[in-house]
N, C-alpha and C. Protein backbone atom coordinates (compact mmCIF):
# COMPACT_ATOMS: atom_id res chain seq x y z
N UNK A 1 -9.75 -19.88 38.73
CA UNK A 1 -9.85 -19.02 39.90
C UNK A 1 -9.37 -17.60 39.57
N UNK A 2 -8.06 -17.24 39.06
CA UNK A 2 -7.74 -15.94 38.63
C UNK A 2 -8.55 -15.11 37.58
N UNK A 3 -9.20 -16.09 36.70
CA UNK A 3 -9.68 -16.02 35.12
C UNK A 3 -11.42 -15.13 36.31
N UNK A 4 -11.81 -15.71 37.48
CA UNK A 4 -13.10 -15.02 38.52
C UNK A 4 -12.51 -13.74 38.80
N UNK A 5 -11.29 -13.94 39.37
CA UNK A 5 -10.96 -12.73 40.25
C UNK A 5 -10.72 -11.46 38.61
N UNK A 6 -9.68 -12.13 38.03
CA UNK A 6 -9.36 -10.93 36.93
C UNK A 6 -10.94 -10.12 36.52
N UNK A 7 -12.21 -11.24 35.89
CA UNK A 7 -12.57 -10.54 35.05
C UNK A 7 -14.17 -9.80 36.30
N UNK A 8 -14.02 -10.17 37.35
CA UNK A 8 -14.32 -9.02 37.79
C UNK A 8 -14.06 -8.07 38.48
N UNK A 9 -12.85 -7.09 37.72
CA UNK A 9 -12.84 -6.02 37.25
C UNK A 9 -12.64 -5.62 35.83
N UNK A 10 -13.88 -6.63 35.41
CA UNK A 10 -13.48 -6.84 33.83
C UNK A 10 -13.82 -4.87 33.38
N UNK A 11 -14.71 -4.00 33.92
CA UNK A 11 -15.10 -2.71 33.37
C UNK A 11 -13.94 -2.35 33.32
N UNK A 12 -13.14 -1.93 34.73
CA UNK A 12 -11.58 -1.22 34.83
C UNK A 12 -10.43 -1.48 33.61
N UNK A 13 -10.34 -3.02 33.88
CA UNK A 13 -9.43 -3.14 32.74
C UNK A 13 -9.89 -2.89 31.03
N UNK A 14 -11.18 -2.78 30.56
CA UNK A 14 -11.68 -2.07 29.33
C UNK A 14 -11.66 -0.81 29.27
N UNK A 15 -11.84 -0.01 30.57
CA UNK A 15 -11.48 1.49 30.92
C UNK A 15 -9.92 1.75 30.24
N UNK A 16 -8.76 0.57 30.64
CA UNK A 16 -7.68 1.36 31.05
C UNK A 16 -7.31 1.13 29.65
N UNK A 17 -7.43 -0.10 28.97
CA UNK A 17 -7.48 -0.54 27.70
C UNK A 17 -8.20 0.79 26.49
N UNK A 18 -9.22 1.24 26.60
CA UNK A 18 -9.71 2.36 25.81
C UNK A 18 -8.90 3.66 25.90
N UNK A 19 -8.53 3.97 27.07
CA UNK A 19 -7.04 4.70 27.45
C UNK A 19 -5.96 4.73 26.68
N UNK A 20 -5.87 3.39 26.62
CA UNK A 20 -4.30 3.04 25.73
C UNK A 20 -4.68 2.96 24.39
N UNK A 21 -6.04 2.49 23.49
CA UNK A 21 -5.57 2.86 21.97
C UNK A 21 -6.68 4.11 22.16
N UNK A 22 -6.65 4.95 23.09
CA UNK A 22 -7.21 6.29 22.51
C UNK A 22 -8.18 6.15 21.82
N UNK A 23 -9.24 5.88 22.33
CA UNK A 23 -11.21 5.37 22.18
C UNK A 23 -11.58 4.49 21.30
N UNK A 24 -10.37 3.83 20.66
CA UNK A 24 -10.94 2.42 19.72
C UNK A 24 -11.14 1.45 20.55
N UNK A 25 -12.35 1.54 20.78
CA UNK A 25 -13.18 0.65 21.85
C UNK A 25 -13.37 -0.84 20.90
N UNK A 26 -13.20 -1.06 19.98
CA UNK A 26 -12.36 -2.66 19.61
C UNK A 26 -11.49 -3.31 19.32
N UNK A 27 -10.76 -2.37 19.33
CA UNK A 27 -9.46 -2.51 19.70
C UNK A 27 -8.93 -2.75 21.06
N UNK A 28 -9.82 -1.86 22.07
CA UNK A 28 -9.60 -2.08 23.45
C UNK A 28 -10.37 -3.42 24.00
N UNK A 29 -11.08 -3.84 23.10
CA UNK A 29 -11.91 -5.14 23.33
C UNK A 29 -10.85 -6.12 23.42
N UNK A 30 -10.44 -5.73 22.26
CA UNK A 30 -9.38 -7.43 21.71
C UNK A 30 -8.16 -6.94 23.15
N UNK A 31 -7.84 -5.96 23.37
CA UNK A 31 -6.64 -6.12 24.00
C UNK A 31 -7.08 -7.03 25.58
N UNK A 32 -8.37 -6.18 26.38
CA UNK A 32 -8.56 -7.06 27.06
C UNK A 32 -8.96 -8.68 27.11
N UNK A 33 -9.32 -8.96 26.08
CA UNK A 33 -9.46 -10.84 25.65
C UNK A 33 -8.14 -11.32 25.78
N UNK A 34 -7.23 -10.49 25.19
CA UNK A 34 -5.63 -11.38 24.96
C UNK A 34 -5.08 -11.21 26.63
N UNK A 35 -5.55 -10.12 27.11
CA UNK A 35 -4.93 -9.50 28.64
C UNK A 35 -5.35 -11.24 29.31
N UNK A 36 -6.86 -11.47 29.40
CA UNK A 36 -7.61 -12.59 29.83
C UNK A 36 -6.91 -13.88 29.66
N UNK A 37 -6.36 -14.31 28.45
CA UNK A 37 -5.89 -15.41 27.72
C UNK A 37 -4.51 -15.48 28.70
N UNK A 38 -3.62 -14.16 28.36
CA UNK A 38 -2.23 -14.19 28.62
C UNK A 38 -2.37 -14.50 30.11
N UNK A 39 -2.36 -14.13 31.10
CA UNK A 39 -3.30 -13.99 32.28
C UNK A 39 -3.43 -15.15 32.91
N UNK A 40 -4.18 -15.78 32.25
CA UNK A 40 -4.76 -17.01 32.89
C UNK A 40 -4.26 -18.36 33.72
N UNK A 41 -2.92 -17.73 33.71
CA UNK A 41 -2.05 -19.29 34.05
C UNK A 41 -1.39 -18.28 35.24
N UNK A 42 -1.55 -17.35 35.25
CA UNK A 42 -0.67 -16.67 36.82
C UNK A 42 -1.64 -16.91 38.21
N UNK A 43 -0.51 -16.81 39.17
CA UNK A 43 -1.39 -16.93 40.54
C UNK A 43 -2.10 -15.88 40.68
N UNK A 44 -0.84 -14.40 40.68
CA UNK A 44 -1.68 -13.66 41.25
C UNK A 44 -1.40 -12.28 40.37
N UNK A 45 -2.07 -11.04 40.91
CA UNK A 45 -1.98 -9.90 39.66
C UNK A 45 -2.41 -8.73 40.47
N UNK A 46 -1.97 -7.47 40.35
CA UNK A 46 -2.26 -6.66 40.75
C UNK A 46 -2.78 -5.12 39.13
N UNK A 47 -2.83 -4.01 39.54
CA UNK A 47 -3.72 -3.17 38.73
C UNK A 47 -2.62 -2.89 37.89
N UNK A 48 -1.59 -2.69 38.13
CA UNK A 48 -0.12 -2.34 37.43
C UNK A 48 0.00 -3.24 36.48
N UNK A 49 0.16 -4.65 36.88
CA UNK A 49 0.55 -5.57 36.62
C UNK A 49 -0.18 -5.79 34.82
N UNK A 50 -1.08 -6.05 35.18
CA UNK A 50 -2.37 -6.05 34.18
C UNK A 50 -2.39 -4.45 33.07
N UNK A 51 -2.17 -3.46 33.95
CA UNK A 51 -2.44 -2.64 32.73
C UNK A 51 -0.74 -2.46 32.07
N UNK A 52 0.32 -2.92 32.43
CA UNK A 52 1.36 -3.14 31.89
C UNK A 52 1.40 -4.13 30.60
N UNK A 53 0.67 -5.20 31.35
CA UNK A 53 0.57 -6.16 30.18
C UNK A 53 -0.42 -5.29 28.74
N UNK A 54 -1.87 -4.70 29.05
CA UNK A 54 -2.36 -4.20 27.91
C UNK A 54 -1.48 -3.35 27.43
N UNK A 55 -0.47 -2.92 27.89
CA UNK A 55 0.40 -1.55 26.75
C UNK A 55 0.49 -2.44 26.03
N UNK A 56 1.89 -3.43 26.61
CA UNK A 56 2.42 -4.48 25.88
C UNK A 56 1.48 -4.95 24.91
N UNK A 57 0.72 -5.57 24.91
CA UNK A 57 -0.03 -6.25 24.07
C UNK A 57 -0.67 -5.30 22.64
N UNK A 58 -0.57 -4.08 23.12
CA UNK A 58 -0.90 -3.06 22.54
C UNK A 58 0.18 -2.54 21.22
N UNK A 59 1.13 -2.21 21.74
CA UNK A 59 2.30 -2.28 21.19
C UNK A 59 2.54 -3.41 20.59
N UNK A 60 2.83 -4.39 20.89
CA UNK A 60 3.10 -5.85 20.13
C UNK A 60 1.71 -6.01 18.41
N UNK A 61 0.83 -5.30 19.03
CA UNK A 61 0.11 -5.30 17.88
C UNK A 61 0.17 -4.56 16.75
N UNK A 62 1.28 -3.24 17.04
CA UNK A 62 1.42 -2.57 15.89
C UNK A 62 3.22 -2.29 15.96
N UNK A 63 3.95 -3.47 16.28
CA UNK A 63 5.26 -3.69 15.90
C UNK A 63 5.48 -3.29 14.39
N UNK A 64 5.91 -2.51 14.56
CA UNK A 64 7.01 -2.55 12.83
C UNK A 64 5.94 -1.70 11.86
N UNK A 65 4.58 -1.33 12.43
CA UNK A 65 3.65 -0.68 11.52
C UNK A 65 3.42 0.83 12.49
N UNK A 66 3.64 1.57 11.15
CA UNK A 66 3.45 2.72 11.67
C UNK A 66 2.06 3.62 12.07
N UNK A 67 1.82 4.19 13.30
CA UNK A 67 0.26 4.27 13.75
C UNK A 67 -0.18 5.46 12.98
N UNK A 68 -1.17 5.77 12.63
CA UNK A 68 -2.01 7.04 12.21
C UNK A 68 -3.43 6.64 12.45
N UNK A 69 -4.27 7.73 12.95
CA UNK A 69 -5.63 7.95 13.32
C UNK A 69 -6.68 8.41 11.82
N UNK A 70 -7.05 7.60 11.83
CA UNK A 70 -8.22 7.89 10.67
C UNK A 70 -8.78 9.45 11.05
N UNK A 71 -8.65 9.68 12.01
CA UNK A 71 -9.44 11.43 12.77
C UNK A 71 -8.35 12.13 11.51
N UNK A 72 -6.92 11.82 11.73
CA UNK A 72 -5.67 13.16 11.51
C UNK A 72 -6.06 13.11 9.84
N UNK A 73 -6.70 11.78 9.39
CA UNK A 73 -6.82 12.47 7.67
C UNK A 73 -8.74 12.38 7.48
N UNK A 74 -9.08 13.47 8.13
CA UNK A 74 -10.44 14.22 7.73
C UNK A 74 -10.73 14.82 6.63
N UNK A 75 -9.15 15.38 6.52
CA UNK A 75 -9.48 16.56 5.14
C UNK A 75 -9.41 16.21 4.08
N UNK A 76 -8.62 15.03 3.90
CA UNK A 76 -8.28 14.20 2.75
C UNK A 76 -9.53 14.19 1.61
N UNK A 77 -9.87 14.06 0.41
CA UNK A 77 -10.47 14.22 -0.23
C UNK A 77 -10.10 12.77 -1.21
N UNK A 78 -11.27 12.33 -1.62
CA UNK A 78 -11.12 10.98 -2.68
C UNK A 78 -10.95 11.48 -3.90
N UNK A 79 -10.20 10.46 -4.55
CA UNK A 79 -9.91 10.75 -5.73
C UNK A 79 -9.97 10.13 -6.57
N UNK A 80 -11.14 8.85 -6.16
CA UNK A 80 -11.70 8.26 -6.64
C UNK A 80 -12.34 8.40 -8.09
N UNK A 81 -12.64 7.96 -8.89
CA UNK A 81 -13.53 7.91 -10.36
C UNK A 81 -13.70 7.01 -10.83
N UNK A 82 -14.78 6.88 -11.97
CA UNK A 82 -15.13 5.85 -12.40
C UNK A 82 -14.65 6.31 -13.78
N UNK A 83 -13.94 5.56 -14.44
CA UNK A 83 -12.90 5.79 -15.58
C UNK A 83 -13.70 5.68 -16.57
N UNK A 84 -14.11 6.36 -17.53
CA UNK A 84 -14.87 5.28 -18.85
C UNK A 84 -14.59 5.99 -20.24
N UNK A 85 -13.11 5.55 -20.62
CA UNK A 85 -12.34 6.18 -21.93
C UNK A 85 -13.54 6.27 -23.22
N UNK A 86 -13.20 7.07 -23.92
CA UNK A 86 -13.86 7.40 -24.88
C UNK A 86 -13.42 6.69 -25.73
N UNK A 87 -13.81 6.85 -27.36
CA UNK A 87 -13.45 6.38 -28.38
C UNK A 87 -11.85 5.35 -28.53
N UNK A 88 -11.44 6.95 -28.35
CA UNK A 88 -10.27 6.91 -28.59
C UNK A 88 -9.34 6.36 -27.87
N UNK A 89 -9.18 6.57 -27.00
CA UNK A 89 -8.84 5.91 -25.36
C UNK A 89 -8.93 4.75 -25.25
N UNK A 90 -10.04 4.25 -25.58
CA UNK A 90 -10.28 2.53 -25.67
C UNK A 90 -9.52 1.85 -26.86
N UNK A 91 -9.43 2.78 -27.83
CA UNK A 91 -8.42 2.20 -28.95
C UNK A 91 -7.46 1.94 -28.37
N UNK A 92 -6.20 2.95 -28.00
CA UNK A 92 -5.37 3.02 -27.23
C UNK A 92 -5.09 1.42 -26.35
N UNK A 93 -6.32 1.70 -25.13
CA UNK A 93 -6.02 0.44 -24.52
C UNK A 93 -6.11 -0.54 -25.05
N UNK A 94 -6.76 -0.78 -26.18
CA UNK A 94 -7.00 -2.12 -26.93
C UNK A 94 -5.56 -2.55 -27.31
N UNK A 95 -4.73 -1.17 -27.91
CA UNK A 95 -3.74 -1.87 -28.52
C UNK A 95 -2.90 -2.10 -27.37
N UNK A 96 -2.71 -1.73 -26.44
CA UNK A 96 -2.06 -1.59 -25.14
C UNK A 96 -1.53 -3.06 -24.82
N UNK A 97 -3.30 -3.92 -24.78
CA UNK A 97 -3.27 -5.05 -24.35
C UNK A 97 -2.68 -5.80 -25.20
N UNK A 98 -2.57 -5.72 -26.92
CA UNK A 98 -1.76 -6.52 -27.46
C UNK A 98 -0.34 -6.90 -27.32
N UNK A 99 0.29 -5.28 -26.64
CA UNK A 99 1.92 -5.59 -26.50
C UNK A 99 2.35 -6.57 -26.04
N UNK A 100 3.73 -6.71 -25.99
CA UNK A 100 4.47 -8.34 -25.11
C UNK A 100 4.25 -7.35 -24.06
N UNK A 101 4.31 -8.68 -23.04
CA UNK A 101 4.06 -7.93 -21.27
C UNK A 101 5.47 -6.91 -21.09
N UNK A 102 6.51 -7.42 -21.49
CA UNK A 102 7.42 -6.50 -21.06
C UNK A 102 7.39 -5.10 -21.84
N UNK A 103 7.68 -5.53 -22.78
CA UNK A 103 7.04 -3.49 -23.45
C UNK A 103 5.61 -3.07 -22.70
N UNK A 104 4.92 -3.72 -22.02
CA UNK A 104 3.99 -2.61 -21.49
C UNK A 104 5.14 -1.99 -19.88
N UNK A 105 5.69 -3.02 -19.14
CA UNK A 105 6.56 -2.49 -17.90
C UNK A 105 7.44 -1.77 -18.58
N UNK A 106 8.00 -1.70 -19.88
CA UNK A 106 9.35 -0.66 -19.94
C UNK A 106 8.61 1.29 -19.95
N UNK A 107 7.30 0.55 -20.97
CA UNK A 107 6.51 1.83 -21.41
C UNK A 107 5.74 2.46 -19.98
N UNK A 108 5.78 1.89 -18.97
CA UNK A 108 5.49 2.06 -17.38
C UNK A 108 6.40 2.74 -16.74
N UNK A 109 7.55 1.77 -17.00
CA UNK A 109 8.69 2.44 -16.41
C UNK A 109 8.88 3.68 -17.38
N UNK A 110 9.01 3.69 -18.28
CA UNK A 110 9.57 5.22 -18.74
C UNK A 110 9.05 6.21 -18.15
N UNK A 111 7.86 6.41 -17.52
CA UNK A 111 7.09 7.94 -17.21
C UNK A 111 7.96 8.48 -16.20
N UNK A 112 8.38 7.33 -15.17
CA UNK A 112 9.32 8.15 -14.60
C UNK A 112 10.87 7.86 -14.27
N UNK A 113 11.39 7.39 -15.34
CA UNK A 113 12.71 6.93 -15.41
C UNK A 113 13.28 7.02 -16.88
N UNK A 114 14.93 7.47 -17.09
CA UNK A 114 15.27 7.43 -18.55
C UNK A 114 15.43 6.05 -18.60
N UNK A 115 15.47 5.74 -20.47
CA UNK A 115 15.86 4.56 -20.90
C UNK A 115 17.35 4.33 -20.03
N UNK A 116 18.19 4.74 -19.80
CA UNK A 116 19.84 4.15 -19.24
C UNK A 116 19.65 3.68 -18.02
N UNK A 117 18.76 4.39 -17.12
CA UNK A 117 18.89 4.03 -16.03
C UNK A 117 17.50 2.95 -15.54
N UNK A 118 16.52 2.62 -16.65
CA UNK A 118 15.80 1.53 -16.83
C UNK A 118 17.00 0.23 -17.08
N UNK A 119 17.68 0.96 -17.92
CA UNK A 119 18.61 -0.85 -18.40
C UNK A 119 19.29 -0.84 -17.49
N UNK A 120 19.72 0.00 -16.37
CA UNK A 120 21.05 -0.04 -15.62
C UNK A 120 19.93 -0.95 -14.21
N UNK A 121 18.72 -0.11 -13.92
CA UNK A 121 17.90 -0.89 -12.92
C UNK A 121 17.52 -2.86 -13.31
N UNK A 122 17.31 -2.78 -14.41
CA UNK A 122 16.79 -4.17 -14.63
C UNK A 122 18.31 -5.32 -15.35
N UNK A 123 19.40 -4.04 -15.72
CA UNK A 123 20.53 -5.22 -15.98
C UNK A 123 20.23 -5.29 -17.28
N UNK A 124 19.70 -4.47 -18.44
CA UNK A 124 19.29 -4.63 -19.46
C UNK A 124 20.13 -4.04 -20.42
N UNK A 125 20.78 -3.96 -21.72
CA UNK A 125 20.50 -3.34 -22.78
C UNK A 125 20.11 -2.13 -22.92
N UNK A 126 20.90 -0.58 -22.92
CA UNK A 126 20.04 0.17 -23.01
C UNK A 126 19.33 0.64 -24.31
N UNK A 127 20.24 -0.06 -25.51
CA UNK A 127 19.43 -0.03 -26.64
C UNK A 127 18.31 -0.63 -26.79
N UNK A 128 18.30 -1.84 -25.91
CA UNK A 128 17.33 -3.19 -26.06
C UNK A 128 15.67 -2.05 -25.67
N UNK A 129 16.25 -1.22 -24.61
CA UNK A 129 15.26 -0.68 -23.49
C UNK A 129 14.63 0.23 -24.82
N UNK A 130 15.77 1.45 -25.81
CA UNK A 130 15.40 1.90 -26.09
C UNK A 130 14.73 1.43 -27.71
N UNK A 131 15.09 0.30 -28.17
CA UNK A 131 14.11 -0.13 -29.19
C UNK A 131 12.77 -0.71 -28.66
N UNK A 132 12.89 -1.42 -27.90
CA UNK A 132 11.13 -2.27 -27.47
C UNK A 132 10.18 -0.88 -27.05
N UNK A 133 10.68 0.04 -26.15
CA UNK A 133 9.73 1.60 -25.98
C UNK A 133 9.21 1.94 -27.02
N UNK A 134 10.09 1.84 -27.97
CA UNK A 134 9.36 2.66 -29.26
C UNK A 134 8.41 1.75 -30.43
N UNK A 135 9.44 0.65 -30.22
CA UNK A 135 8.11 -0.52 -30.72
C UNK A 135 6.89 -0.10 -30.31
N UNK A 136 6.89 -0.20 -29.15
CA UNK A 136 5.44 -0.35 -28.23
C UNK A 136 4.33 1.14 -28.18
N UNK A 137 5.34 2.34 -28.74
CA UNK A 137 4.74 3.16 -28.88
C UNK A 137 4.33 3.53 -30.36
N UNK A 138 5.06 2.92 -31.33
CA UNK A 138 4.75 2.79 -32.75
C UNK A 138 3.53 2.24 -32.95
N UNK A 139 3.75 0.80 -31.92
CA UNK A 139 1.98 -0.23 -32.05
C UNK A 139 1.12 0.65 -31.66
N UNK A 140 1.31 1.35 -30.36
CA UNK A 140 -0.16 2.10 -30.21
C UNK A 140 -0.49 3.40 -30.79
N UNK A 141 0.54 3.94 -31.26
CA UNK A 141 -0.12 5.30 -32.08
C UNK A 141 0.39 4.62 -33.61
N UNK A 142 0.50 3.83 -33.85
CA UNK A 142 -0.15 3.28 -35.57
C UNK A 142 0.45 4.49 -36.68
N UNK A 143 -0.52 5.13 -37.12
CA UNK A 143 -0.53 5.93 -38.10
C UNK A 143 0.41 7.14 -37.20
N UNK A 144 -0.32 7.59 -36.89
CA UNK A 144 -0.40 8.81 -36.17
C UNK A 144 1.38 8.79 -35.41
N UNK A 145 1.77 7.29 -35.37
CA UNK A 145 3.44 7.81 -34.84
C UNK A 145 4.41 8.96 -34.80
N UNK A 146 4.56 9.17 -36.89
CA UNK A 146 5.22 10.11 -36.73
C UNK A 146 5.14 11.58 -36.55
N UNK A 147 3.80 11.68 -36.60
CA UNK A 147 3.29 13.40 -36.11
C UNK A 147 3.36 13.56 -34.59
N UNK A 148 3.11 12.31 -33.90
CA UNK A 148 2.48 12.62 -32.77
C UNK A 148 3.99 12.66 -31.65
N UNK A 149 4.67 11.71 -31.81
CA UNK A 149 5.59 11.08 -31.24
C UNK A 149 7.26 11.64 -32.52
N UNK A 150 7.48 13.09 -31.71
CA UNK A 150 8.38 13.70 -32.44
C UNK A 150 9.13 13.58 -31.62
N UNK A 151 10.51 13.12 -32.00
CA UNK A 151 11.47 12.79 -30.77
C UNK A 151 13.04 13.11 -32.01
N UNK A 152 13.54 13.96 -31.09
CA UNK A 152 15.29 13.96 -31.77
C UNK A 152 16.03 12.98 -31.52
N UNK A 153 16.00 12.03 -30.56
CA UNK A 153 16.84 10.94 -30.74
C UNK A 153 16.68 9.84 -31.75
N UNK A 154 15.73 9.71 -32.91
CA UNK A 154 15.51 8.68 -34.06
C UNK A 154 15.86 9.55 -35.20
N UNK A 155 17.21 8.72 -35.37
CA UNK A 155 17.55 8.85 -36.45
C UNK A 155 17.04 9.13 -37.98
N UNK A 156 15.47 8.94 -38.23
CA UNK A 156 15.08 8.81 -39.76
C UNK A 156 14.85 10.37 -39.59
N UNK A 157 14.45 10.81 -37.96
CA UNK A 157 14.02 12.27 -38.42
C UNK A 157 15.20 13.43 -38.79
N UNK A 158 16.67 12.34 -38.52
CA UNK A 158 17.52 14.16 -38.76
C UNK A 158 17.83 14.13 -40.26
């Protein structure tokens, strides 16, 4: 009997619903279905009543997540690509993939963290941190290590 009376003014309450998420008209769909569902076991209801419940329901749907409008990032630009390393590059990754898994996360972590505060984050060794890095960068530049990879903290160079 309520489930007759509610849904005809089924237009109004999709009106007041498109109102509340600001023209995501399926979004305002789903809110009035759940309005319908929740609804359905009361005697009686008035216009308040009902569009109180769609806030609610509205809100309850984006608890704990923060809202943004696909409109506010228009300007945004992709930065998307389709990657396709050259020669050399693919060497690189080839050897990449040989490392132990953890020398590839330390050699991850280094870009933006020192070796001390890598061993101090993971509870590690900071020698441990700072020998497996260089392992892992010895494996992938091979030959080319000591020209390429000039560093004052290794000892053979002072």
């Amino acid at each position: 009997m309520i489930l007759k009376e509610l849904s005809s003014h089924d237009k109004k309450w999709r009106e007041i619903a498109l109102n509340i998420t600001k023209g995501d008209k399926d979004l305002a769909d789903d809110l009035t279905q759940q309005m319908y569902l929740k609804l359905m076991n009361y005697k009686k209801f008035n216009v308040y009543f009902v569009a109180v419940t769609l806030k609610n329901l509205y809100l309850d749907t984006f608890k704990g997540k923060k809202l943004c409008s696909l409109d506010s990032l228009h300007y945004l630009e992709s930065r998307e690509s389709d990657f396709q390393p050259d020669d050399r590059q693919q060497e690189v990754l080839d050897k990449a993939n040989d490392l132990k898994w953890y020398q590839v996360e330390l050699l991850k972590e280094s870009y933006d963290n020192s070796n001390r505060s890598i061993g101090e984050k993971y509870n590690m060794n900071y020698g441990f941190v700072h020998r497996e890095i260089h392992k892992a960068v010895k494996e992938i530049l091979g030959e080319n290590y000591t020209e390429k990879y000039k560093n004052s903290n290794l000892k053979y160079k002072k």
